[in-house]
PDB file of N, CA and C in Angstrom:
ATOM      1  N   UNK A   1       5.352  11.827   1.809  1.00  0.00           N
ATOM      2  CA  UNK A   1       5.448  11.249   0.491  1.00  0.00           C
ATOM      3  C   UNK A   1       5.546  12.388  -0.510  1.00  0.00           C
ATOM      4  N   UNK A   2       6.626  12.086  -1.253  1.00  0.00           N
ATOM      5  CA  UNK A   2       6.601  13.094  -2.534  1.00  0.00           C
ATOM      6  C   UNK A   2       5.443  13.286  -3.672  1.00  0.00           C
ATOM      7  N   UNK A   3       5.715  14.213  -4.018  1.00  0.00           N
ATOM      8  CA  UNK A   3       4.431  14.175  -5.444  1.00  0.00           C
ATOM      9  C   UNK A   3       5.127  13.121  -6.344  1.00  0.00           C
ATOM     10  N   UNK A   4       6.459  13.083  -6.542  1.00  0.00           N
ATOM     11  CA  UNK A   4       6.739  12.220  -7.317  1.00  0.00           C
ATOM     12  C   UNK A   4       6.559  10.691  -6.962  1.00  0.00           C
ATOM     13  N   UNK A   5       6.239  10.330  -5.854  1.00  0.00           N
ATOM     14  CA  UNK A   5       6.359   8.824  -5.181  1.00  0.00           C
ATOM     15  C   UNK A   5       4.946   8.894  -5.825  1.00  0.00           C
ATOM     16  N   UNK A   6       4.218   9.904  -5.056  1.00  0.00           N
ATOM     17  CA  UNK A   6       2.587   9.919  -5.448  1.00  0.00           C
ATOM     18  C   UNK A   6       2.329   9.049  -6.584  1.00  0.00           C
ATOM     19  N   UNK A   7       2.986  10.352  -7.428  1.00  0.00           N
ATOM     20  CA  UNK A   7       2.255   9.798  -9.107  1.00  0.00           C
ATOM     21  C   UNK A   7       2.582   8.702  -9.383  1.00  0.00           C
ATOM     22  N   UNK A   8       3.773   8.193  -9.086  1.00  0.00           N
ATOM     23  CA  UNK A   8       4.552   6.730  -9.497  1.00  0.00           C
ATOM     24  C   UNK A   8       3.731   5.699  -8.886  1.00  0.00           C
ATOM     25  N   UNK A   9       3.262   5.906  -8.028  1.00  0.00           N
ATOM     26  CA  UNK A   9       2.037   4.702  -7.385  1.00  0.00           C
ATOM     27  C   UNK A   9       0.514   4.787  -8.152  1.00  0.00           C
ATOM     28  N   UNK A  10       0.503   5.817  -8.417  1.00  0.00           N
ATOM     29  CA  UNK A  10      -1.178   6.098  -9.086  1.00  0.00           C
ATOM     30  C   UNK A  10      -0.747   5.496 -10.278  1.00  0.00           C
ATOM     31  N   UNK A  11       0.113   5.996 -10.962  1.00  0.00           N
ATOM     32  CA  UNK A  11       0.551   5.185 -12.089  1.00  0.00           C
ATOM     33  C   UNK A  11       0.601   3.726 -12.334  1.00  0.00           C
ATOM     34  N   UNK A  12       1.299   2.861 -11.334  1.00  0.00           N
ATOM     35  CA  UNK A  12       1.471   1.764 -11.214  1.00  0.00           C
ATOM     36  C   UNK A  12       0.190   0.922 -11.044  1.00  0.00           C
ATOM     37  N   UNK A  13      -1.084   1.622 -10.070  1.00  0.00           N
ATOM     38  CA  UNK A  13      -2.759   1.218  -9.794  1.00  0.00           C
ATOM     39  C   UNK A  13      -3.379   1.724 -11.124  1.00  0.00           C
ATOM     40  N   UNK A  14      -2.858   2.168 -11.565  1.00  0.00           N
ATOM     41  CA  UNK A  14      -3.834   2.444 -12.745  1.00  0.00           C
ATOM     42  C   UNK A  14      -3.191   1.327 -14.196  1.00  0.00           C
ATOM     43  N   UNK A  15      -2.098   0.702 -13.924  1.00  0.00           N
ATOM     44  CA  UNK A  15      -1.393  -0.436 -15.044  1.00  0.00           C
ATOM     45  C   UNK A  15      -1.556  -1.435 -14.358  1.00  0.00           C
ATOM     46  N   UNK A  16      -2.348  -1.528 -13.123  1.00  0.00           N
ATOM     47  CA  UNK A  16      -2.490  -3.287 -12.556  1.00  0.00           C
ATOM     48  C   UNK A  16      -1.813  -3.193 -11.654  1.00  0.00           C
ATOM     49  N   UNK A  17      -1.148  -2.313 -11.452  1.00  0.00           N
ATOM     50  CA  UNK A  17      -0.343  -2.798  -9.907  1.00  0.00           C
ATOM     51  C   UNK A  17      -1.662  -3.265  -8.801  1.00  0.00           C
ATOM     52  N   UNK A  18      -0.930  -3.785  -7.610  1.00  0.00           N
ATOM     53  CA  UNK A  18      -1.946  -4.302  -6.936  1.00  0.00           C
ATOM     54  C   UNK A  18      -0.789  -3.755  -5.431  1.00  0.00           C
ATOM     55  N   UNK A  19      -1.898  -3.688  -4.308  1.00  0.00           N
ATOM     56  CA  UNK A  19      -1.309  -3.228  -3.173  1.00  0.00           C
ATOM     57  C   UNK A  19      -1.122  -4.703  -2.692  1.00  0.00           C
ATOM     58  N   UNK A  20      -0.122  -4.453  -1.446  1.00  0.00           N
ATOM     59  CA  UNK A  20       0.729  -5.359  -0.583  1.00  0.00           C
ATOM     60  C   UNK A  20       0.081  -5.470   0.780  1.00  0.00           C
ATOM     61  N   UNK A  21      -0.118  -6.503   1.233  1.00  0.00           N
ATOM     62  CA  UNK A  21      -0.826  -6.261   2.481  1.00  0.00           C
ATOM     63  C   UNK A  21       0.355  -5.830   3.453  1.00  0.00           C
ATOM     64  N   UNK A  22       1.379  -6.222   3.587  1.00  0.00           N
ATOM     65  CA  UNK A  22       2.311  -6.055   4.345  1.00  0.00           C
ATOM     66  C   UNK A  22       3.497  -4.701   4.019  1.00  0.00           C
ATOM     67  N   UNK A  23       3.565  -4.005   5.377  1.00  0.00           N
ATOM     68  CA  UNK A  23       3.894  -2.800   4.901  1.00  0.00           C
ATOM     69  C   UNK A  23       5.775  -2.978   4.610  1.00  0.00           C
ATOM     70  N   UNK A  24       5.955  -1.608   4.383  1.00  0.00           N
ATOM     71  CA  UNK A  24       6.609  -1.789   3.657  1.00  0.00           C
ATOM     72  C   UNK A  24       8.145  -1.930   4.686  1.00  0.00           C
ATOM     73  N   UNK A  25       8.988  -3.106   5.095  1.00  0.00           N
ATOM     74  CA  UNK A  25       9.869  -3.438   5.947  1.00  0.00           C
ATOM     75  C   UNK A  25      11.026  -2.151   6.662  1.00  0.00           C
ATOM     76  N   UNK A  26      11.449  -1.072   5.474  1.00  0.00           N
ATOM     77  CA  UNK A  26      11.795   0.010   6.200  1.00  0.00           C
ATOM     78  C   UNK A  26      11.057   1.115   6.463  1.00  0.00           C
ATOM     79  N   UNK A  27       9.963   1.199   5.858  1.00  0.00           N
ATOM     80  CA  UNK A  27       9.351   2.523   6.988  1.00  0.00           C
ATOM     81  C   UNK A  27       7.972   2.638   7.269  1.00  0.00           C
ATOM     82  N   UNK A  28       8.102   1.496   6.990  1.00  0.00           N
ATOM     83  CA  UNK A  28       6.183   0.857   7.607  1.00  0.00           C
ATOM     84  C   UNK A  28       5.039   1.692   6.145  1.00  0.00           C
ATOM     85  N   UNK A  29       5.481   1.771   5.176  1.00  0.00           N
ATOM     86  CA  UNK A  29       4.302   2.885   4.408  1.00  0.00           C
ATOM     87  C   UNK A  29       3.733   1.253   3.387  1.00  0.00           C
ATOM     88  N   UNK A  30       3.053   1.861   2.191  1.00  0.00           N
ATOM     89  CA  UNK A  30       2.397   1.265   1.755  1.00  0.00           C
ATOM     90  C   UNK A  30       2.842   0.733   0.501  1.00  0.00           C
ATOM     91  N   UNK A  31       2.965  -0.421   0.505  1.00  0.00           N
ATOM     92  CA  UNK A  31       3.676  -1.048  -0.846  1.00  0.00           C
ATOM     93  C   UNK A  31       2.824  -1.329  -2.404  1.00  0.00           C
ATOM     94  N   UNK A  32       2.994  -1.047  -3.275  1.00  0.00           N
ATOM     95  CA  UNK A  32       2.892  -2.027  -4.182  1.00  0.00           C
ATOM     96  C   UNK A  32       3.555  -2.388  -5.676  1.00  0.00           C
ATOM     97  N   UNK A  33       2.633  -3.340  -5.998  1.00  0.00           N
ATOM     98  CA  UNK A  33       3.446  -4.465  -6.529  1.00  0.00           C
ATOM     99  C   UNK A  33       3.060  -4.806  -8.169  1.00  0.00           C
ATOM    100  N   UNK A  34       4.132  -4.924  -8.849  1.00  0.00           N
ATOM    101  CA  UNK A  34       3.410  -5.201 -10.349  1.00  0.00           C
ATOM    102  C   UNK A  34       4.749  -5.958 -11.031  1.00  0.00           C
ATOM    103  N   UNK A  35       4.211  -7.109 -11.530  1.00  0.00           N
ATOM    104  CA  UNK A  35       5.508  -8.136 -12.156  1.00  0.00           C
ATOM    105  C   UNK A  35       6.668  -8.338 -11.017  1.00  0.00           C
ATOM    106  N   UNK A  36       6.495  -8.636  -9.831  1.00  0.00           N
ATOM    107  CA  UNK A  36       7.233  -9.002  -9.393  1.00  0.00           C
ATOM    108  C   UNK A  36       7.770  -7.654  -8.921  1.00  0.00           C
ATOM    109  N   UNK A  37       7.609  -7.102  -8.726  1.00  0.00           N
ATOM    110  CA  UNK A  37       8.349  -5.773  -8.207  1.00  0.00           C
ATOM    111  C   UNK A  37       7.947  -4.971  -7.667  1.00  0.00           C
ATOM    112  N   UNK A  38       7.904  -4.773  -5.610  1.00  0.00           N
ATOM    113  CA  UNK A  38       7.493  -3.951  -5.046  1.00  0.00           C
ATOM    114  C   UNK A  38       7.725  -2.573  -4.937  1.00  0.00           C
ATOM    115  N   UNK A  39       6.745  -1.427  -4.720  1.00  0.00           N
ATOM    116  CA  UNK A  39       7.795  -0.213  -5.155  1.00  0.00           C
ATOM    117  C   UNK A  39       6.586   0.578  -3.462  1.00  0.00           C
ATOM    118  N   UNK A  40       7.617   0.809  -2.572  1.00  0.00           N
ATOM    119  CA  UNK A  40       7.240   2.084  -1.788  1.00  0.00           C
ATOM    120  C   UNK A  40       6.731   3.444  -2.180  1.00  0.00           C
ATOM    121  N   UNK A  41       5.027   3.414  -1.774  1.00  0.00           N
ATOM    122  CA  UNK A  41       5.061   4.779  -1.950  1.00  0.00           C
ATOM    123  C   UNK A  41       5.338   5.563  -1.201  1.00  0.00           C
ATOM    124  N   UNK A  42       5.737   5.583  -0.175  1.00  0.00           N
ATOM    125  CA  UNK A  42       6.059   5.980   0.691  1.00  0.00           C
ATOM    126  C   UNK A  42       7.790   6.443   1.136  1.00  0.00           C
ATOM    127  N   UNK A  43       8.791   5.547   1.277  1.00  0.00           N
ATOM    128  CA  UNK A  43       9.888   6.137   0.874  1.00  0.00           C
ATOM    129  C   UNK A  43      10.176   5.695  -0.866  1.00  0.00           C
ATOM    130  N   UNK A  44       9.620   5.181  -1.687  1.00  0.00           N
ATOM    131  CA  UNK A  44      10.314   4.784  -2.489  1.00  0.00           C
ATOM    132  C   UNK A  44      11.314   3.710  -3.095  1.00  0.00           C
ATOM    133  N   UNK A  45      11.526   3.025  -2.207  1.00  0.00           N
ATOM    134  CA  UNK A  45      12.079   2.060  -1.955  1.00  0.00           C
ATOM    135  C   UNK A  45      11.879   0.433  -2.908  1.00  0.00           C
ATOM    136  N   UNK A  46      12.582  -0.147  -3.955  1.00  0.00           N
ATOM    137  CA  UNK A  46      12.250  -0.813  -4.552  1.00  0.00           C
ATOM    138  C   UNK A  46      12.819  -2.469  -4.171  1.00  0.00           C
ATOM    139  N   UNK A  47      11.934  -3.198  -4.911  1.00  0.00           N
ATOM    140  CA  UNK A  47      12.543  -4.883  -4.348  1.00  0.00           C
ATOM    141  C   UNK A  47      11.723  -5.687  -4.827  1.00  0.00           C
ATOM    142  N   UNK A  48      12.223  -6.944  -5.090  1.00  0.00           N
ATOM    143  CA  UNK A  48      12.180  -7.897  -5.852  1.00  0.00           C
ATOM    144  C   UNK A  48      10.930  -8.886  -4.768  1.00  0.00           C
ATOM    145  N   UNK A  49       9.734  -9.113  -5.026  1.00  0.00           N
ATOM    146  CA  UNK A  49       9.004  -9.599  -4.329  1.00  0.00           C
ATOM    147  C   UNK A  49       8.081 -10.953  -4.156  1.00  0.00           C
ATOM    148  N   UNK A  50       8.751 -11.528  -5.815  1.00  0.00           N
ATOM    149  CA  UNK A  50       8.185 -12.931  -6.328  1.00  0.00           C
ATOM    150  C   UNK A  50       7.858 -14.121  -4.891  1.00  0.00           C
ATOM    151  N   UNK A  51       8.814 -14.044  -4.334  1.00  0.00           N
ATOM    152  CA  UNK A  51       8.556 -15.266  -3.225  1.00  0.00           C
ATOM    153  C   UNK A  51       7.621 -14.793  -1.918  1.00  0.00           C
ATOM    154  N   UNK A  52       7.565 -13.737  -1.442  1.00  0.00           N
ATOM    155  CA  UNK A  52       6.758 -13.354  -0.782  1.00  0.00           C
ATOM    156  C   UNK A  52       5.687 -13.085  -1.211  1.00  0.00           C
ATOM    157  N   UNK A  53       4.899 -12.453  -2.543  1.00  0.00           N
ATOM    158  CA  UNK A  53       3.914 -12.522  -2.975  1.00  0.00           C
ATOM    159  C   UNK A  53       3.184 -13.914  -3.247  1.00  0.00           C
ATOM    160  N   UNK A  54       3.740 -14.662  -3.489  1.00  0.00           N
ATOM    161  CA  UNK A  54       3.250 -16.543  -3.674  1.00  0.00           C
ATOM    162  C   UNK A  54       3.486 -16.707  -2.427  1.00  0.00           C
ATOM    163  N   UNK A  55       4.105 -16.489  -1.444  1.00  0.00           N
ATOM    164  CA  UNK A  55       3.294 -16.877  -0.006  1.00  0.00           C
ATOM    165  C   UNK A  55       2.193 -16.107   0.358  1.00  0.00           C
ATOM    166  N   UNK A  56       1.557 -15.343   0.061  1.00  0.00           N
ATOM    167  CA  UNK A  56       1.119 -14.161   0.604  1.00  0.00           C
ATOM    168  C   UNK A  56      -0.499 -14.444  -0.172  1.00  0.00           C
ATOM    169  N   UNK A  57      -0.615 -15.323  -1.044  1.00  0.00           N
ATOM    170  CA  UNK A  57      -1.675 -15.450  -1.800  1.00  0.00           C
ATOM    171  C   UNK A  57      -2.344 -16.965  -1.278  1.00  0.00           C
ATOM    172  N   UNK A  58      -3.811 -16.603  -1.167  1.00  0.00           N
ATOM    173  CA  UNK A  58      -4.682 -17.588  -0.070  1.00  0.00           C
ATOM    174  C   UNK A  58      -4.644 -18.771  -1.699  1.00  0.00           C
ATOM    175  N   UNK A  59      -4.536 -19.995  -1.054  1.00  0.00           N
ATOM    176  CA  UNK A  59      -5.124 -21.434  -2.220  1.00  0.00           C
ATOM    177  C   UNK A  59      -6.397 -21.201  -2.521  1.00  0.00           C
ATOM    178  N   UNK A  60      -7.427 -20.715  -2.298  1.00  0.00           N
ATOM    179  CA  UNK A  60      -8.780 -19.928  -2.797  1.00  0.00           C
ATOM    180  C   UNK A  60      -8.456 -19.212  -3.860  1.00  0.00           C
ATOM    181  N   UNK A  61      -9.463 -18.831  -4.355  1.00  0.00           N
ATOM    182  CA  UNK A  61      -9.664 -17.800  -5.314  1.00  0.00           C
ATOM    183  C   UNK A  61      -9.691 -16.675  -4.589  1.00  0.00           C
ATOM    184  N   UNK A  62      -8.263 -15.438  -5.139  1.00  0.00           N
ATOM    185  CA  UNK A  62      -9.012 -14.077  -4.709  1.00  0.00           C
ATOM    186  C   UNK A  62      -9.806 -12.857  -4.871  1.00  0.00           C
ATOM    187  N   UNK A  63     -10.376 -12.476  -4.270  1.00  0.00           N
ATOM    188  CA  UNK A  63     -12.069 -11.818  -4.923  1.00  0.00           C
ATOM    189  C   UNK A  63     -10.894 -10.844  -5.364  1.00  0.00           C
ATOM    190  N   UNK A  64     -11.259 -10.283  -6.728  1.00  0.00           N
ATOM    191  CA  UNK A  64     -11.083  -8.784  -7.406  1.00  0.00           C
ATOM    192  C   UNK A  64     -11.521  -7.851  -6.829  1.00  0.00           C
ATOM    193  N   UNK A  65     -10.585  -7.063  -6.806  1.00  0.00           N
ATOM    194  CA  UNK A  65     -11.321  -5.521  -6.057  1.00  0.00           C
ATOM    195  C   UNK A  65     -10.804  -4.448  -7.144  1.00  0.00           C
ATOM    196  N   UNK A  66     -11.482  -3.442  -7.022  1.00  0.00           N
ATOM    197  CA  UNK A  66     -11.184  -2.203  -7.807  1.00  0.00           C
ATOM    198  C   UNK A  66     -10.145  -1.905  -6.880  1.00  0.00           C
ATOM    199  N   UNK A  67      -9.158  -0.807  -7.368  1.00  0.00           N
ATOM    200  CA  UNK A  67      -8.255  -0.061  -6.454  1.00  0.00           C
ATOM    201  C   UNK A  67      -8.982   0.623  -5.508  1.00  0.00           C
ATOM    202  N   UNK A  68      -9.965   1.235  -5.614  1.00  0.00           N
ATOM    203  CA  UNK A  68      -9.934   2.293  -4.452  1.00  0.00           C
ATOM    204  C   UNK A  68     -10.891   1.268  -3.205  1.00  0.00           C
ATOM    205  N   UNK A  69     -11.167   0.103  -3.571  1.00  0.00           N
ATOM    206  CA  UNK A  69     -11.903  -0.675  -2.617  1.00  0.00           C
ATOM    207  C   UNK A  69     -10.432  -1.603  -2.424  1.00  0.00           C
ATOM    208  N   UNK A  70      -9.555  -1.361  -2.614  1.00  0.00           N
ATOM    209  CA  UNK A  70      -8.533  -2.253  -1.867  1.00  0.00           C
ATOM    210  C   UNK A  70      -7.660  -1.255  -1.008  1.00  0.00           C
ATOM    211  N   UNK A  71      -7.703   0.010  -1.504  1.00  0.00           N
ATOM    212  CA  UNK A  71      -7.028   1.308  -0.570  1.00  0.00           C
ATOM    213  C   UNK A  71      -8.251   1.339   0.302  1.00  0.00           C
ATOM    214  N   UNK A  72      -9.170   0.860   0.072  1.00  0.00           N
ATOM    215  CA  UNK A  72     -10.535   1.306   1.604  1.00  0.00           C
ATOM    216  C   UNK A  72     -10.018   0.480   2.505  1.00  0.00           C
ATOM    217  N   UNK A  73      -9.319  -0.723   2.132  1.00  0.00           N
ATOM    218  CA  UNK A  73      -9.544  -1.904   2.526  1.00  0.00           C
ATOM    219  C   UNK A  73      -8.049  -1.927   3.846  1.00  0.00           C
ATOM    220  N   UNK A  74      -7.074  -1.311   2.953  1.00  0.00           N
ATOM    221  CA  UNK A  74      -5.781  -1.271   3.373  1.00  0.00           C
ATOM    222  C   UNK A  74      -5.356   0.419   4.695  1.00  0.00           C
ATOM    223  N   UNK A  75      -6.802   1.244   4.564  1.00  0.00           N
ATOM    224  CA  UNK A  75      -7.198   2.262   5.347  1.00  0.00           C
ATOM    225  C   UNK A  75      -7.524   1.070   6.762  1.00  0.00           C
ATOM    226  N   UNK A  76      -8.551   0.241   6.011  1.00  0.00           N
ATOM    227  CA  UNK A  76      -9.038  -0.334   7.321  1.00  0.00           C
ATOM    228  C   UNK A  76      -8.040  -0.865   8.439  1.00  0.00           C
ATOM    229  N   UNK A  77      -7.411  -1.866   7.190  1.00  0.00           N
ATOM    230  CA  UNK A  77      -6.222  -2.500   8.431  1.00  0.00           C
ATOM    231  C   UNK A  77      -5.308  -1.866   8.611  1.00  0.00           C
ATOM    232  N   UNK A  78      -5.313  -0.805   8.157  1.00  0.00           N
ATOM    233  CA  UNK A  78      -3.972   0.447   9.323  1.00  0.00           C
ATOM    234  C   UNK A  78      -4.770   1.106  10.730  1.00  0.00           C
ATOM    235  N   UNK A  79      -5.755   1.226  10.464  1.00  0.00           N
ATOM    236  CA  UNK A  79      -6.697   1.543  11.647  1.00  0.00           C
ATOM    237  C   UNK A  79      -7.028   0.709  12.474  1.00  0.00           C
ATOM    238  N   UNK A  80      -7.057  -0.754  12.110  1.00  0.00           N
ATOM    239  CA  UNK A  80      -7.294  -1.683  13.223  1.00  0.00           C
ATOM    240  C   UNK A  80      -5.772  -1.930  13.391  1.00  0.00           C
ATOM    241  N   UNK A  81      -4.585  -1.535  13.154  1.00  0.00           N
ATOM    242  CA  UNK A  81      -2.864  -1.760  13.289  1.00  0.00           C
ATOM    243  C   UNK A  81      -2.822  -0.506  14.326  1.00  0.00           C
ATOM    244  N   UNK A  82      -3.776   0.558  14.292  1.00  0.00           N
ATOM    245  CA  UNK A  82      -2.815   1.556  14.941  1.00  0.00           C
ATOM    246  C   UNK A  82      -3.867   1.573  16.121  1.00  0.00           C
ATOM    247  N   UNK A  83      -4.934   1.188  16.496  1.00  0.00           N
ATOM    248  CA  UNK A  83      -5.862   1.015  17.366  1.00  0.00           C
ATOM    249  C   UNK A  83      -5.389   0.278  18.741  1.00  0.00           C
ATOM    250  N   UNK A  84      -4.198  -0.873  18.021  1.00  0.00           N
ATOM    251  CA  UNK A  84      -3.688  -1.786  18.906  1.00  0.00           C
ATOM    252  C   UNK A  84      -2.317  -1.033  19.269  1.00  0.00           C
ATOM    253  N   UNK A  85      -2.043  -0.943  18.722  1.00  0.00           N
ATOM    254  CA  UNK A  85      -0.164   0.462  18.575  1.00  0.00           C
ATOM    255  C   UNK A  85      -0.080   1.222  19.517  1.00  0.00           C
ATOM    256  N   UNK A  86       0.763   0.736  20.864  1.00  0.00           N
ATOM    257  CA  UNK A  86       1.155   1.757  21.555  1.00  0.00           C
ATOM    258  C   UNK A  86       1.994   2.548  21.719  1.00  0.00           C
ATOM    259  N   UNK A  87       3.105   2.031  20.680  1.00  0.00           N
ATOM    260  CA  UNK A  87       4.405   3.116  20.301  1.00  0.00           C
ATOM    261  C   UNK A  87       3.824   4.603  19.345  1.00  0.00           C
ATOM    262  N   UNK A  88       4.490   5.075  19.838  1.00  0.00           N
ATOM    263  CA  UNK A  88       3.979   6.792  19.482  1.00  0.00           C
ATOM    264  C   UNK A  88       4.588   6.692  17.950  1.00  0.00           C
ATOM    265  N   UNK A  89       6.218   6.178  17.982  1.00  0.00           N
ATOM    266  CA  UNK A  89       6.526   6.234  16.501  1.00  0.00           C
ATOM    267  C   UNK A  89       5.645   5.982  15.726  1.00  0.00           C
ATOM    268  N   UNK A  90       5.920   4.499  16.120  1.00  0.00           N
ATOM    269  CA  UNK A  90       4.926   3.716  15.367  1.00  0.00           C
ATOM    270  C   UNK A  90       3.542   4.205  15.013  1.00  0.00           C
ATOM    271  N   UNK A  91       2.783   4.550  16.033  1.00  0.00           N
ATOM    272  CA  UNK A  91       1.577   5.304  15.317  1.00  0.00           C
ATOM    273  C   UNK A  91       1.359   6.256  14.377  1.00  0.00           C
ATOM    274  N   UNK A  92       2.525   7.093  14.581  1.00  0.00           N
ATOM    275  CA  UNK A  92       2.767   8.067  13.435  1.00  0.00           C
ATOM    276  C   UNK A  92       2.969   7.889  12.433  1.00  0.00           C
ATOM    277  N   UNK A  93       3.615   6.671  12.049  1.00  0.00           N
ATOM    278  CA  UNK A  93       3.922   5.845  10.820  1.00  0.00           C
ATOM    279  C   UNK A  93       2.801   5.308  10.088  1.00  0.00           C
ATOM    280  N   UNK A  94       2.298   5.052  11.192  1.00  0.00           N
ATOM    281  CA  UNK A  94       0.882   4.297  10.238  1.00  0.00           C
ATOM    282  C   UNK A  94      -0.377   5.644  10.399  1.00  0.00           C
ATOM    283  N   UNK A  95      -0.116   6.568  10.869  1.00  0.00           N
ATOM    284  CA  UNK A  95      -1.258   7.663  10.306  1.00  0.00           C
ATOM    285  C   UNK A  95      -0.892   8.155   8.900  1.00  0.00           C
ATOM    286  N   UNK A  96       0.317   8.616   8.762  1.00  0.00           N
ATOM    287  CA  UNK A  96       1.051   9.141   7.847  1.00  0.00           C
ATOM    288  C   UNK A  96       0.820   8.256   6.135  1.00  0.00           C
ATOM    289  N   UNK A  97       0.774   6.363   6.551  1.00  0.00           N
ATOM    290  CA  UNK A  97       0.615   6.024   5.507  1.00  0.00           C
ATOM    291  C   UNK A  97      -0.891   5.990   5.552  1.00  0.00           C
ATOM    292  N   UNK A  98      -1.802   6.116   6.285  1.00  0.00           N
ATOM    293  CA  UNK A  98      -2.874   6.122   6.038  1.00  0.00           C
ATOM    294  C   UNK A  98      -3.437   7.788   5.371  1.00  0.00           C
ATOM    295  N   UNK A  99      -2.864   8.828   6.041  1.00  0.00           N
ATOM    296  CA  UNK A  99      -3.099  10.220   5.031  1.00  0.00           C
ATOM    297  C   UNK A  99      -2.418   9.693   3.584  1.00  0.00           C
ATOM    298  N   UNK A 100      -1.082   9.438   3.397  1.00  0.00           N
ATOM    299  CA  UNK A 100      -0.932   8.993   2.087  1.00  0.00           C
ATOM    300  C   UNK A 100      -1.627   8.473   0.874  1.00  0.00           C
ATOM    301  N   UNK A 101      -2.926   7.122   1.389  1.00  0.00           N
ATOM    302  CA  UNK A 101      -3.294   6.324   1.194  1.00  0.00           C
ATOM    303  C   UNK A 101      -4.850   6.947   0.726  1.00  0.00           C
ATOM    304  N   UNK A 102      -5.301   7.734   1.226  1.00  0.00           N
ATOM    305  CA  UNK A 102      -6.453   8.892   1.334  1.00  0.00           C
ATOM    306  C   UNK A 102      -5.730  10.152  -0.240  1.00  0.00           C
ATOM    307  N   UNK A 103      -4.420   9.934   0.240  1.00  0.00           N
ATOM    308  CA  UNK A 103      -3.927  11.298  -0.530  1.00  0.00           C
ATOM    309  C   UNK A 103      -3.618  10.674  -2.488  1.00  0.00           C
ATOM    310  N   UNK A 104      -3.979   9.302  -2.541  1.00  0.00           N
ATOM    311  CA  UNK A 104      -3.715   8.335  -3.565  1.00  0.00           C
ATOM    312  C   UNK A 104      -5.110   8.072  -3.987  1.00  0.00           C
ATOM    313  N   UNK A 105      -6.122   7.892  -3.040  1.00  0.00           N
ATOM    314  CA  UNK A 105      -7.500   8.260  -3.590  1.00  0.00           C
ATOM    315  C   UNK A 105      -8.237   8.676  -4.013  1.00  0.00           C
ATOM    316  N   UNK A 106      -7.888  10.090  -3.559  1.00  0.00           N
ATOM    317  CA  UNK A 106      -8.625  11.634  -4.222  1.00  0.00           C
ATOM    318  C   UNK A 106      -7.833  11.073  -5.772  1.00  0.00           C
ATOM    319  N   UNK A 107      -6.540  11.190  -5.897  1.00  0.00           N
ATOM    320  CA  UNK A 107      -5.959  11.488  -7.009  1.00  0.00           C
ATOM    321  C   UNK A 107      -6.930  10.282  -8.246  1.00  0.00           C
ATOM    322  N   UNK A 108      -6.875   9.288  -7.738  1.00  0.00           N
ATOM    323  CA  UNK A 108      -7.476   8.161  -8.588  1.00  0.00           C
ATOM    324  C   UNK A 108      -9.089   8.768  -8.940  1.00  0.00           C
ATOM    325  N   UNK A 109      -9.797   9.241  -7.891  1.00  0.00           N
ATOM    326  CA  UNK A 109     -11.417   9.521  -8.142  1.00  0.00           C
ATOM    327  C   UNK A 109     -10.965  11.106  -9.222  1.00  0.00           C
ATOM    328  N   UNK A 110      -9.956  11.307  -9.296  1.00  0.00           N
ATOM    329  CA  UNK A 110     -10.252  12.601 -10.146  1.00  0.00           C
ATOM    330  C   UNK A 110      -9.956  12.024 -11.657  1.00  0.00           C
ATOM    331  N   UNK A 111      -9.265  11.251 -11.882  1.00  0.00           N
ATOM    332  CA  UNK A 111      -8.991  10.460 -13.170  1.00  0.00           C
ATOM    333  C   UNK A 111     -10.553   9.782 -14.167  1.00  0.00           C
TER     334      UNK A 111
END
């Protein structure tokens, strides 16, 4: 991930963006999302996400989380994703967004 993808995501969590549970369709990294508009931090990659986000949201109420307790959260389920992962790519993909994801944290706790 670039410094520039970096900042563009810290940026976006710090105006409300909200993370994506589902990664991101071309290179497995970590999405998120603000007005309708998913943005890769990972390659960068942008897209229009209105209909999948309204599926993607439970008929409950969903609990609020701070950002860095939804990046704990989104650490977790890459670790229980790569625990099960026996493709080597694939694992690499999801370590990589999980250093990313760590590397988006520090930046937020220094703010």
């Amino acid at each position: 991930m670039s410094k520039e993808l970096t900042k563009k995501a810290v940026d976006m969590l710090l105006k409300g963006a909200t993370l994506v549970s589902n990664p991101c369709p071309y290179c497995k990294g970590v999405r998120i999302i603000k007005d309708g508009n998913a943005f890769c931090a990972n390659c960068g990659r942008e897209a229009k996400e209105d209909k999948i986000l309204q599926e993607e949201k439970p008929k409950e109420k969903i609990k609020e989380f701070s950002s860095l307790e939804k990046l704990d959260q989104k650490i977790k389920d890459l670790t229980d994703e790569l625990q099960q992962e026996k493709d080597y790519t694939k694992q690499q993909q999801i370590l990589k967004s999980i250093n990313d994801i760590i590397s988006i944290k520090e930046k937020l706790k220094k703010i």
